[in-house]
PDB file of N, CA and C in Angstrom:
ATOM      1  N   UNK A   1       0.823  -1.188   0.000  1.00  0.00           N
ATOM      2  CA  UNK A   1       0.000   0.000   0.000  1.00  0.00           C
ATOM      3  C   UNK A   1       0.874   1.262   0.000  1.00  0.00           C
ATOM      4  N   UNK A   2       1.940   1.664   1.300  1.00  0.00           N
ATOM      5  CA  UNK A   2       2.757   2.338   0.716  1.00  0.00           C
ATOM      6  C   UNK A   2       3.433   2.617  -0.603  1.00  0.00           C
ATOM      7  N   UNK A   3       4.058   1.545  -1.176  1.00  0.00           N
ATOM      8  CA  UNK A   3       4.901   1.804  -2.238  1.00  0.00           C
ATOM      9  C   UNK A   3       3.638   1.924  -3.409  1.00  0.00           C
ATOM     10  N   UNK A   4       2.571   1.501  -3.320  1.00  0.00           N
ATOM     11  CA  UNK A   4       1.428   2.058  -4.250  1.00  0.00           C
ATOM     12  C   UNK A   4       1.654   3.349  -4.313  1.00  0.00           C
ATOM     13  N   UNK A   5       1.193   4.293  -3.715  1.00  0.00           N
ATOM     14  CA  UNK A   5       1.289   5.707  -3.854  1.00  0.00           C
ATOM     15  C   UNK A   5       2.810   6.378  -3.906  1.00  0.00           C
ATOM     16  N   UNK A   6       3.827   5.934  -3.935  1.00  0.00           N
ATOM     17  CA  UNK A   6       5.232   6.208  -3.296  1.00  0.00           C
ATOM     18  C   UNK A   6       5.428   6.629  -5.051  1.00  0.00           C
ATOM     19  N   UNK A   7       6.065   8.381  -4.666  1.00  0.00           N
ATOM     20  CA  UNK A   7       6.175   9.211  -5.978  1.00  0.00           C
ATOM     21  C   UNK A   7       7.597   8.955  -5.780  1.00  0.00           C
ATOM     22  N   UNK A   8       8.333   8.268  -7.537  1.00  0.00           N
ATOM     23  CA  UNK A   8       9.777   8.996  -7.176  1.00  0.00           C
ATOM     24  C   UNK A   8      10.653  10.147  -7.823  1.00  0.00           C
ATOM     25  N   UNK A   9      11.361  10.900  -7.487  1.00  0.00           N
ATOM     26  CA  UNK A   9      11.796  11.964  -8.553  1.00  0.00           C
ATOM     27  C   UNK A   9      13.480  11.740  -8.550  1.00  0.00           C
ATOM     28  N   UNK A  10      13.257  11.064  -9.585  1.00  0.00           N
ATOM     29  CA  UNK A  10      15.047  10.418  -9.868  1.00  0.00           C
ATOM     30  C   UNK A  10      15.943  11.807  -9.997  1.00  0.00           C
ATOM     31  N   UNK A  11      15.673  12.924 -10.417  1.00  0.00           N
ATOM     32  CA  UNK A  11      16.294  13.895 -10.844  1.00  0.00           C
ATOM     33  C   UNK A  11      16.880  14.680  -9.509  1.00  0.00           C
ATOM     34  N   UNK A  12      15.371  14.911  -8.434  1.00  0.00           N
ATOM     35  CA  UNK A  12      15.633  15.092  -7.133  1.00  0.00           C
ATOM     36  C   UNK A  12      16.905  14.561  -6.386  1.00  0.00           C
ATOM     37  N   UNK A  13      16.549  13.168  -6.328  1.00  0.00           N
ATOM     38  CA  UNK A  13      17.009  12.573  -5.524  1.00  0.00           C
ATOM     39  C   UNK A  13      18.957  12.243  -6.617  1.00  0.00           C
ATOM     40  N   UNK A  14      18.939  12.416  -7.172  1.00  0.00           N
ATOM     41  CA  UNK A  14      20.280  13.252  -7.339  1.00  0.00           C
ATOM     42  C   UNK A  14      21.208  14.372  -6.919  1.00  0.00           C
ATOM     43  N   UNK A  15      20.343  14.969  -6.738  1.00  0.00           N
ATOM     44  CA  UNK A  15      20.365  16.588  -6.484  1.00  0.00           C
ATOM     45  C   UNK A  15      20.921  16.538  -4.934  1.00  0.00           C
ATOM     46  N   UNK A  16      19.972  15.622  -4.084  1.00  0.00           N
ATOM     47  CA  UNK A  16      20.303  15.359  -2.951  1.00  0.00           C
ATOM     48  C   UNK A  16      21.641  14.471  -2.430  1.00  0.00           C
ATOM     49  N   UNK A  17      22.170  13.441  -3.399  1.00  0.00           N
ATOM     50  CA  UNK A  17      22.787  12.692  -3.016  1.00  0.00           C
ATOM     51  C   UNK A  17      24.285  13.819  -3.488  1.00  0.00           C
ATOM     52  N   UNK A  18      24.249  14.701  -4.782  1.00  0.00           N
ATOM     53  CA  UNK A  18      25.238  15.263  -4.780  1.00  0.00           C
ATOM     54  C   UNK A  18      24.808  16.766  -3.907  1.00  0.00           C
ATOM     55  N   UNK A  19      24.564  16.689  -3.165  1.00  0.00           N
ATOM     56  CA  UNK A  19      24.447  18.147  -1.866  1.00  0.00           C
ATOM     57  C   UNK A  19      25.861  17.598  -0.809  1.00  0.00           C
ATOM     58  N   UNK A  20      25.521  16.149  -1.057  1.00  0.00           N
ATOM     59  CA  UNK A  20      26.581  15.735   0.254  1.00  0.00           C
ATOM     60  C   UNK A  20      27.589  15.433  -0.026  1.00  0.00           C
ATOM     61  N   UNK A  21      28.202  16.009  -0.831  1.00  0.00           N
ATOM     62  CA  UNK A  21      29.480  15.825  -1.777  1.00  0.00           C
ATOM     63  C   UNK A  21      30.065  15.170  -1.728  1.00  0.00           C
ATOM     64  N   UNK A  22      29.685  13.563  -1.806  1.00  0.00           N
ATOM     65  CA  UNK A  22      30.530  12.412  -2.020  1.00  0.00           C
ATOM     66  C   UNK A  22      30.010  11.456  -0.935  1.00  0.00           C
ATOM     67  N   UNK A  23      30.015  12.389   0.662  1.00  0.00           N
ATOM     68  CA  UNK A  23      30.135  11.478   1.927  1.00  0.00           C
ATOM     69  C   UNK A  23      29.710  10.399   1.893  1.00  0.00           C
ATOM     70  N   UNK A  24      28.652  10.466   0.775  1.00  0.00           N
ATOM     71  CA  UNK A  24      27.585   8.474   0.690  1.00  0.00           C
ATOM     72  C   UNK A  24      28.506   7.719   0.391  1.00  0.00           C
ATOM     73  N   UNK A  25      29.787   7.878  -0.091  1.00  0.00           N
ATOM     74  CA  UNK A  25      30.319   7.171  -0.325  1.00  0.00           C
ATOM     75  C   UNK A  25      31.826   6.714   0.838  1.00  0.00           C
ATOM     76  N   UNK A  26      31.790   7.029   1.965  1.00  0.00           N
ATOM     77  CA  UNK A  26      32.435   6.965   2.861  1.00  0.00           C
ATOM     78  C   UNK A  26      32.625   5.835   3.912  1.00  0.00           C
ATOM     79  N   UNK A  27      31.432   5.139   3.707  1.00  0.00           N
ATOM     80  CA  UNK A  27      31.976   3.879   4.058  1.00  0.00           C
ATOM     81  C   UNK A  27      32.205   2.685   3.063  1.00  0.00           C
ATOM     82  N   UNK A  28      32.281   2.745   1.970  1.00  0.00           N
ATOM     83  CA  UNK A  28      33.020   1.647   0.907  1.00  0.00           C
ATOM     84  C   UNK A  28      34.449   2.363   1.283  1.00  0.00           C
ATOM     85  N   UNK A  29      34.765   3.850   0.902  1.00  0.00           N
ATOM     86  CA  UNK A  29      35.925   3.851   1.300  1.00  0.00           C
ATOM     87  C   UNK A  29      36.572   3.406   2.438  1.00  0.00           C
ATOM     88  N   UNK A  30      35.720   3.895   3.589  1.00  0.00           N
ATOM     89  CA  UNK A  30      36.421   2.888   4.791  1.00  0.00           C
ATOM     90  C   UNK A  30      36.857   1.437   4.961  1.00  0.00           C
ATOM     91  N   UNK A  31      35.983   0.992   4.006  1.00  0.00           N
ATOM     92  CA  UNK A  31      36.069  -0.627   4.116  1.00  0.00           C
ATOM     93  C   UNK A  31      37.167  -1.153   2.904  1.00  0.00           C
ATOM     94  N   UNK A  32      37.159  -0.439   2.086  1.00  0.00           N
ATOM     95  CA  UNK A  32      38.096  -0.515   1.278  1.00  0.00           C
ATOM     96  C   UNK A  32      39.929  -0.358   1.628  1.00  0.00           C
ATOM     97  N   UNK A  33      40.153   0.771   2.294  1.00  0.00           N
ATOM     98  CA  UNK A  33      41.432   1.298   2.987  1.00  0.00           C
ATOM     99  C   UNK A  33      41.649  -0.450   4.296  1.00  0.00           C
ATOM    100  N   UNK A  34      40.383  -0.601   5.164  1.00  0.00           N
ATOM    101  CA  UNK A  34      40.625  -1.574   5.683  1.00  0.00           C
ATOM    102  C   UNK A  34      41.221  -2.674   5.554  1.00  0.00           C
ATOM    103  N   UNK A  35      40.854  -3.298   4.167  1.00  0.00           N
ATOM    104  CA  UNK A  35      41.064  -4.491   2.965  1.00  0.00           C
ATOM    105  C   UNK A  35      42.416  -4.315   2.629  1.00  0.00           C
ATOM    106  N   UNK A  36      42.349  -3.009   2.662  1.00  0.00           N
ATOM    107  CA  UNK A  36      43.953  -2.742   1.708  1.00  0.00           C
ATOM    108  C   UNK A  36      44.735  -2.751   2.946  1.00  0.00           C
ATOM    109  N   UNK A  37      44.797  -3.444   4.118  1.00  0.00           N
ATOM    110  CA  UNK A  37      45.466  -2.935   5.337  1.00  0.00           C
ATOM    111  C   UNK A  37      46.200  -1.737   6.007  1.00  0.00           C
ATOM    112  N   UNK A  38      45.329  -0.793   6.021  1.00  0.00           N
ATOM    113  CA  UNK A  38      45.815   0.077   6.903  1.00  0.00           C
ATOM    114  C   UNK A  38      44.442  -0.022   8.326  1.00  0.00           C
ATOM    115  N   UNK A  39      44.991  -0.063   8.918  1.00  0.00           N
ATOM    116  CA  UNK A  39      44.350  -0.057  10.824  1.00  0.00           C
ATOM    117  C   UNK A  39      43.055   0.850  10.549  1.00  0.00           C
ATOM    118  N   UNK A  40      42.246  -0.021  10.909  1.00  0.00           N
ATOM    119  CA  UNK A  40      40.727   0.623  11.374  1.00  0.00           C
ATOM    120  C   UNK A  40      40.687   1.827  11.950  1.00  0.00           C
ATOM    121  N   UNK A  41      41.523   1.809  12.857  1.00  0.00           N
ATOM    122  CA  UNK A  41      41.299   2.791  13.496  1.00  0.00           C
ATOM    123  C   UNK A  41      41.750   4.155  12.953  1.00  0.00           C
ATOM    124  N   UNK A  42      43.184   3.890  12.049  1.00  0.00           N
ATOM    125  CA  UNK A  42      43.371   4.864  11.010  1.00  0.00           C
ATOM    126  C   UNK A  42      42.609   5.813  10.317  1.00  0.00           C
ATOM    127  N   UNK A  43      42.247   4.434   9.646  1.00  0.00           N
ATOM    128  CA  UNK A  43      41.579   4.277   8.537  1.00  0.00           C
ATOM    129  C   UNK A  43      40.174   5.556   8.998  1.00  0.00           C
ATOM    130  N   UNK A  44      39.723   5.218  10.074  1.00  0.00           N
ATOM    131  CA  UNK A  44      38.055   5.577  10.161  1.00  0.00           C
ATOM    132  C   UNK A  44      38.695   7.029  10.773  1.00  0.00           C
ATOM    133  N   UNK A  45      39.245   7.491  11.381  1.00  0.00           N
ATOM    134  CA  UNK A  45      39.844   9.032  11.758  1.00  0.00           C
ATOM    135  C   UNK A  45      40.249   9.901  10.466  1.00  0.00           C
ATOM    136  N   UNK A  46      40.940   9.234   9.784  1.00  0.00           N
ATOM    137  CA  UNK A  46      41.156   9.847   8.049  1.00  0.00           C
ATOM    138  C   UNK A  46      39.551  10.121   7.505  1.00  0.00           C
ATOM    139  N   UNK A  47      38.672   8.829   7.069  1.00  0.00           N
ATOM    140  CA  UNK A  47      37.609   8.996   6.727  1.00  0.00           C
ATOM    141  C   UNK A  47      36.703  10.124   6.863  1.00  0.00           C
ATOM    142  N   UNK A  48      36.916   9.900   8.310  1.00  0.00           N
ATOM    143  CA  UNK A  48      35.419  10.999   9.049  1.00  0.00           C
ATOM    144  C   UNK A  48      35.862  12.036   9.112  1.00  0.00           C
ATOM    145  N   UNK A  49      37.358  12.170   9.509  1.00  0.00           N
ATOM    146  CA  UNK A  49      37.639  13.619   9.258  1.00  0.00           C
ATOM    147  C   UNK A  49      37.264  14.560   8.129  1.00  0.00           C
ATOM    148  N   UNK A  50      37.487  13.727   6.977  1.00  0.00           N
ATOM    149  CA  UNK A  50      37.636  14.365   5.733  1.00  0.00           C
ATOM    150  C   UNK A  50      35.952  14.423   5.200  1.00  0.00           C
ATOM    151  N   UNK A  51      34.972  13.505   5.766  1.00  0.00           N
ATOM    152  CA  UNK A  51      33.525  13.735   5.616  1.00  0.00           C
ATOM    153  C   UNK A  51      32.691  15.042   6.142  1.00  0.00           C
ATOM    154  N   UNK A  52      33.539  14.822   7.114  1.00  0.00           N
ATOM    155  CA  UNK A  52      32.741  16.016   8.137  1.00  0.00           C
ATOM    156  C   UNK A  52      33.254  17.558   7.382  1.00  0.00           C
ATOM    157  N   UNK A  53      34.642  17.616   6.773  1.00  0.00           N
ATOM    158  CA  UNK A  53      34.961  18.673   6.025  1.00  0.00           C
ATOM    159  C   UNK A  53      34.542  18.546   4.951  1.00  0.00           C
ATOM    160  N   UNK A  54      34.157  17.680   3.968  1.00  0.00           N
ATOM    161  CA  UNK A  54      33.078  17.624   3.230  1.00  0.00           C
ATOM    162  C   UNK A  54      32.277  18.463   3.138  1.00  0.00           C
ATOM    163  N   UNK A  55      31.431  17.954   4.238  1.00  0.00           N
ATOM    164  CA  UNK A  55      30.209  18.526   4.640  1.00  0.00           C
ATOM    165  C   UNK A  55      30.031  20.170   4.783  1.00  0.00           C
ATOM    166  N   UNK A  56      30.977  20.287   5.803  1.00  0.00           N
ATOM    167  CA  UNK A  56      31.156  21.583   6.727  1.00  0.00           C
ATOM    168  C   UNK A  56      31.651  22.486   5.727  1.00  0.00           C
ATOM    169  N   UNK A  57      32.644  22.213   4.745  1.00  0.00           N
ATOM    170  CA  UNK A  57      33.206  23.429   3.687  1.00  0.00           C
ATOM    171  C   UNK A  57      32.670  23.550   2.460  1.00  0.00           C
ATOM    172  N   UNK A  58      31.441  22.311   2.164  1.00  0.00           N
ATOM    173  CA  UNK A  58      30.978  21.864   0.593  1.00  0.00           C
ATOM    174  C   UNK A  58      31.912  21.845  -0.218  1.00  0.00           C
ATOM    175  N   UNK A  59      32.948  21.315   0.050  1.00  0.00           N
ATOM    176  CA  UNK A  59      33.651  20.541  -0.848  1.00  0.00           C
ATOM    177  C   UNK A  59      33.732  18.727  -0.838  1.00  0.00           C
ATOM    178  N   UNK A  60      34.350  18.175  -2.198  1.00  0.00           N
ATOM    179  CA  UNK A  60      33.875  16.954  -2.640  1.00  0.00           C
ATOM    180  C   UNK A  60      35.090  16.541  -1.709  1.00  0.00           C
ATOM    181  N   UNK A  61      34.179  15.467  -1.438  1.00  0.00           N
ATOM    182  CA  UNK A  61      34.912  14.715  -0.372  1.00  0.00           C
ATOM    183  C   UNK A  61      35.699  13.660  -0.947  1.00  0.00           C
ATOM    184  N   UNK A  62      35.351  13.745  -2.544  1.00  0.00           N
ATOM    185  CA  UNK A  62      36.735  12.656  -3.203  1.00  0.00           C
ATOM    186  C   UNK A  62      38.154  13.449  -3.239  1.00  0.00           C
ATOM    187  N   UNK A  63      38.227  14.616  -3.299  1.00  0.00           N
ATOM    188  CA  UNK A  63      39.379  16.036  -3.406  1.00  0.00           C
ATOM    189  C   UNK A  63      39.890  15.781  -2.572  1.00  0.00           C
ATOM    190  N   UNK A  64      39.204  15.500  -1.465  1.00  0.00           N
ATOM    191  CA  UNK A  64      39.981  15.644   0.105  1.00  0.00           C
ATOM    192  C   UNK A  64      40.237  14.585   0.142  1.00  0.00           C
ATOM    193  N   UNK A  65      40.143  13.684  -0.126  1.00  0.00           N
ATOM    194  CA  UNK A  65      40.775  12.385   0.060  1.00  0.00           C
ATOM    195  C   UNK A  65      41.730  12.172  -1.136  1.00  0.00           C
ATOM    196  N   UNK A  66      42.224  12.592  -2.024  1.00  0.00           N
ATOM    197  CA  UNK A  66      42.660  12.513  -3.152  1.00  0.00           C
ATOM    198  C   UNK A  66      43.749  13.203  -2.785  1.00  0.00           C
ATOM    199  N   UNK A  67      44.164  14.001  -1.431  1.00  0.00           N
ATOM    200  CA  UNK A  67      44.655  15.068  -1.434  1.00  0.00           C
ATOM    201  C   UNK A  67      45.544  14.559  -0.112  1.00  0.00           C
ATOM    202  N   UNK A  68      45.123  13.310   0.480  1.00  0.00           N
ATOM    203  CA  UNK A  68      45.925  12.967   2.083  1.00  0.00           C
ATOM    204  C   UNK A  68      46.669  11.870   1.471  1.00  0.00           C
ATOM    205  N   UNK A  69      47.838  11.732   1.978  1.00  0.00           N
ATOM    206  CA  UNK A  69      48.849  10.902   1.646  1.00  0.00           C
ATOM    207  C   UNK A  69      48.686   9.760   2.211  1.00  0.00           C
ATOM    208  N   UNK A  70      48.450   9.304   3.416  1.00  0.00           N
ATOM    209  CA  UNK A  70      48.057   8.175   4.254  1.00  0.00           C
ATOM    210  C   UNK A  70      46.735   7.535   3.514  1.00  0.00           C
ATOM    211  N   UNK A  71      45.757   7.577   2.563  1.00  0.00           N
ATOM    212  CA  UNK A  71      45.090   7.258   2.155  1.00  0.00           C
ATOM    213  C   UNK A  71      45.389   7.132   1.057  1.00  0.00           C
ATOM    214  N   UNK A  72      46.027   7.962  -0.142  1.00  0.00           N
ATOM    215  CA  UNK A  72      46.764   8.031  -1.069  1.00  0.00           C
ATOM    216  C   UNK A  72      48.080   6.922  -0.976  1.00  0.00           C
ATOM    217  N   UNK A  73      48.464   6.431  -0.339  1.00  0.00           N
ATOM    218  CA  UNK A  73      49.272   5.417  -0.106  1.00  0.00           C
ATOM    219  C   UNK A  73      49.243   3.999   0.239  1.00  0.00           C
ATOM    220  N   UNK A  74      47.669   4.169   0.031  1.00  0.00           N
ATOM    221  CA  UNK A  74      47.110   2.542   0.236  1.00  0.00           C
ATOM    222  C   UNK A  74      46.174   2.418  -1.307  1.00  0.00           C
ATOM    223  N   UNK A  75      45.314   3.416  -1.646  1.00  0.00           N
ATOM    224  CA  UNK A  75      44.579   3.533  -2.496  1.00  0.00           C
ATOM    225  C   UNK A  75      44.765   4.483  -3.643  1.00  0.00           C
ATOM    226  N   UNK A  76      44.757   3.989  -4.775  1.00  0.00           N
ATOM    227  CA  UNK A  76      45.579   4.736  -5.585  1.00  0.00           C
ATOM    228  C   UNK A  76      44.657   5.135  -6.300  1.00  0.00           C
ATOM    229  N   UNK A  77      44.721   6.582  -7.309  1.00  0.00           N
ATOM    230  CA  UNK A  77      43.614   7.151  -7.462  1.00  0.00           C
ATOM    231  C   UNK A  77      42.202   6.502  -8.611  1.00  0.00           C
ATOM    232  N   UNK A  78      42.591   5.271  -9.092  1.00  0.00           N
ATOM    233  CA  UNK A  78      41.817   4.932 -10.232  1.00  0.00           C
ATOM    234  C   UNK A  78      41.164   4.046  -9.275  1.00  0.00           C
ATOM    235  N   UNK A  79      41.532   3.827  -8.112  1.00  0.00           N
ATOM    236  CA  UNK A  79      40.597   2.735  -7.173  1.00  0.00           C
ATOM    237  C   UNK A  79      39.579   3.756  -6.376  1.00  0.00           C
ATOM    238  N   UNK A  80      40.111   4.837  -5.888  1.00  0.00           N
ATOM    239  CA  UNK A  80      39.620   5.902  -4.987  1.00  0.00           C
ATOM    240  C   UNK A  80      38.059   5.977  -5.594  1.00  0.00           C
ATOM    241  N   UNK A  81      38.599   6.225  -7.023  1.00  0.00           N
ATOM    242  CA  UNK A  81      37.714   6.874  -8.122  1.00  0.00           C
ATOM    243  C   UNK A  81      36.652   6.095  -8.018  1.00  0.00           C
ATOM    244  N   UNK A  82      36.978   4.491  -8.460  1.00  0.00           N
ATOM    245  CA  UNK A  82      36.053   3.822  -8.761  1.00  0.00           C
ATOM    246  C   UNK A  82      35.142   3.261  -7.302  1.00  0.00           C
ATOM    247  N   UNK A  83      35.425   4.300  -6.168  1.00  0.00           N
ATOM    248  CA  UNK A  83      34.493   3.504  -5.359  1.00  0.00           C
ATOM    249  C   UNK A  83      33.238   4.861  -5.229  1.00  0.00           C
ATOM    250  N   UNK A  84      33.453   5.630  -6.076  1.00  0.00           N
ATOM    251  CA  UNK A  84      32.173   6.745  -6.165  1.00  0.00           C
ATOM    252  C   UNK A  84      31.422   6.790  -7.289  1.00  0.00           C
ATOM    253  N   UNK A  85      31.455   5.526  -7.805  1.00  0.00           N
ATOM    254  CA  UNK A  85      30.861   5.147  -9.408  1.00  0.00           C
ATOM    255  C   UNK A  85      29.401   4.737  -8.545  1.00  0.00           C
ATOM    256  N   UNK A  86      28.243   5.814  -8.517  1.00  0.00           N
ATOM    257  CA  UNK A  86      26.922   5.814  -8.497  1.00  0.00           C
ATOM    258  C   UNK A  86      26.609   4.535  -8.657  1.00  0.00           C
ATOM    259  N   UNK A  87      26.450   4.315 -10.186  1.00  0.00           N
ATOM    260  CA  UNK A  87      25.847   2.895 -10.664  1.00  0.00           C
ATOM    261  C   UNK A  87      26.603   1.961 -10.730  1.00  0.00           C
ATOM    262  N   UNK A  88      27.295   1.645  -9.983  1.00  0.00           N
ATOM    263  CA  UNK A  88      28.046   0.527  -9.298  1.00  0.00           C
ATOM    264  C   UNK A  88      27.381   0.336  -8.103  1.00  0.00           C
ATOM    265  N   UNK A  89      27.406   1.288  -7.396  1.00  0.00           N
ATOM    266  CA  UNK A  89      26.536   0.999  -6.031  1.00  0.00           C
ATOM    267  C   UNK A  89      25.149   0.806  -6.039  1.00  0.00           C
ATOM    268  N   UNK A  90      24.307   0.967  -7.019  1.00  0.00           N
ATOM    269  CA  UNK A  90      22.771   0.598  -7.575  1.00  0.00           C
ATOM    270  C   UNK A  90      22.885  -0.220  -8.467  1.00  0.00           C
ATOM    271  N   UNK A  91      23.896  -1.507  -9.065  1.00  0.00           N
ATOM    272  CA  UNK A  91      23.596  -2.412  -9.659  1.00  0.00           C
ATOM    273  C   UNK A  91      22.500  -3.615  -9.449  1.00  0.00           C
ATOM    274  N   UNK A  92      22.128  -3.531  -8.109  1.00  0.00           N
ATOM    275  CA  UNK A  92      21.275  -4.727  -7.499  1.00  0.00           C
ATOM    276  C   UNK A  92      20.196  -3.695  -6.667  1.00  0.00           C
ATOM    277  N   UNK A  93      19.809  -2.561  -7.357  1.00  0.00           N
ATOM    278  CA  UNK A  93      18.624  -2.210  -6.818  1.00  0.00           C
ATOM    279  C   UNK A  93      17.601  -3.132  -7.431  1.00  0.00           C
ATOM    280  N   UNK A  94      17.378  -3.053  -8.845  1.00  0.00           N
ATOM    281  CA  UNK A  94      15.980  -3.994  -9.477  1.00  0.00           C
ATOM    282  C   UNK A  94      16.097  -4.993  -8.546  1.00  0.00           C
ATOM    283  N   UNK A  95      17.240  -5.733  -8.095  1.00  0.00           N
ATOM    284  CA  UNK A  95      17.141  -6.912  -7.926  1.00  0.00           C
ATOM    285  C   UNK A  95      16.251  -6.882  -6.400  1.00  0.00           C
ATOM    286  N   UNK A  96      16.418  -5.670  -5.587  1.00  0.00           N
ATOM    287  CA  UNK A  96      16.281  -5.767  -4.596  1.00  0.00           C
ATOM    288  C   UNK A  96      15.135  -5.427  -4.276  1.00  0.00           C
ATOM    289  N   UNK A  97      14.498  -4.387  -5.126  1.00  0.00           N
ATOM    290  CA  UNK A  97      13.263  -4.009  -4.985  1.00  0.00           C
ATOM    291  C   UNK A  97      12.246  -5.493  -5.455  1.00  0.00           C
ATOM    292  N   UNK A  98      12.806  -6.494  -6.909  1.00  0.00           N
ATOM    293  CA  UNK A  98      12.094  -6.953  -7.231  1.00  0.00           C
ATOM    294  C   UNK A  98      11.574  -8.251  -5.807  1.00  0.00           C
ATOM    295  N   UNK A  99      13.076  -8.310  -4.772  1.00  0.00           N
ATOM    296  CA  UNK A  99      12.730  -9.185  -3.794  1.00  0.00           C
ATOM    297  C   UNK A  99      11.733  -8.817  -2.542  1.00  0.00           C
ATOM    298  N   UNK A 100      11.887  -7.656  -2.589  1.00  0.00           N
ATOM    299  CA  UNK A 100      10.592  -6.791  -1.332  1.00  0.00           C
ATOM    300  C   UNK A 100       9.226  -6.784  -1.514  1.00  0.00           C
ATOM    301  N   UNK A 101       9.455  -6.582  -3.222  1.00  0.00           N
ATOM    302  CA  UNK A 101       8.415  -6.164  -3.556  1.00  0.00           C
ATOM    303  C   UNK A 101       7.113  -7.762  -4.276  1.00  0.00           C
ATOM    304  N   UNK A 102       8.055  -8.848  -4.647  1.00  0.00           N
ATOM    305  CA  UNK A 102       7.463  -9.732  -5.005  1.00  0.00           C
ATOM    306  C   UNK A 102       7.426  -9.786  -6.653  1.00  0.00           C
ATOM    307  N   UNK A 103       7.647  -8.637  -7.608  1.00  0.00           N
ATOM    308  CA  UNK A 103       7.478  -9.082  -8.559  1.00  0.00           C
ATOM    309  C   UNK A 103       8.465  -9.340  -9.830  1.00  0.00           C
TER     310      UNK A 103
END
């Protein structure tokens, strides 16, 4: 019944995901730097730092990470890149909606 009436505005909801200049994409990076072994704990102080300045200065939070050496030294920039590829991260929406939803 919800998703009966449920309007979506793909164009919107772009609009929104790039307001937050990148940050959605901040924990693949975290988990990624992890994989690549550098310390969690590193790892997630680099991250959030650079999200929260994201946020706070509206700048892209791939720049700022593109831009620290300790992250830059595990992840090199064609990997960085490819973990803010949108439709990479929505490859298994159909799939997922089609499982919620039944059809």
């Amino acid at each position: 019944e919800v998703f009966a009436a449920l309007e979506i505005f793909p164009k919107r909801m772009l609009e929104n995901i790039h307001l937050l200049q990148g940050v959605v994409f901040s924990q693949p990076v975290l988990l990624k730097l992890i994989e690549k072994g550098l310390s969690r704990d590193v790892a997630y102080s680099r991250v959030q730092a650079h999200a929260l300045k994201a946020l706070d200065e509206r700048v892209p939070f791939l720049d700022l990470l593109l831009k620290d050496k300790a992250i830059t030294s595990v992840l090199k920039d064609g990997e960085l890149r490819a973990i803010f590829n949108l439709d990479a991260c929505l490859h298994q929406v159909d799939y997922l909606f089609e499982k919620v939803l039944g059809k």
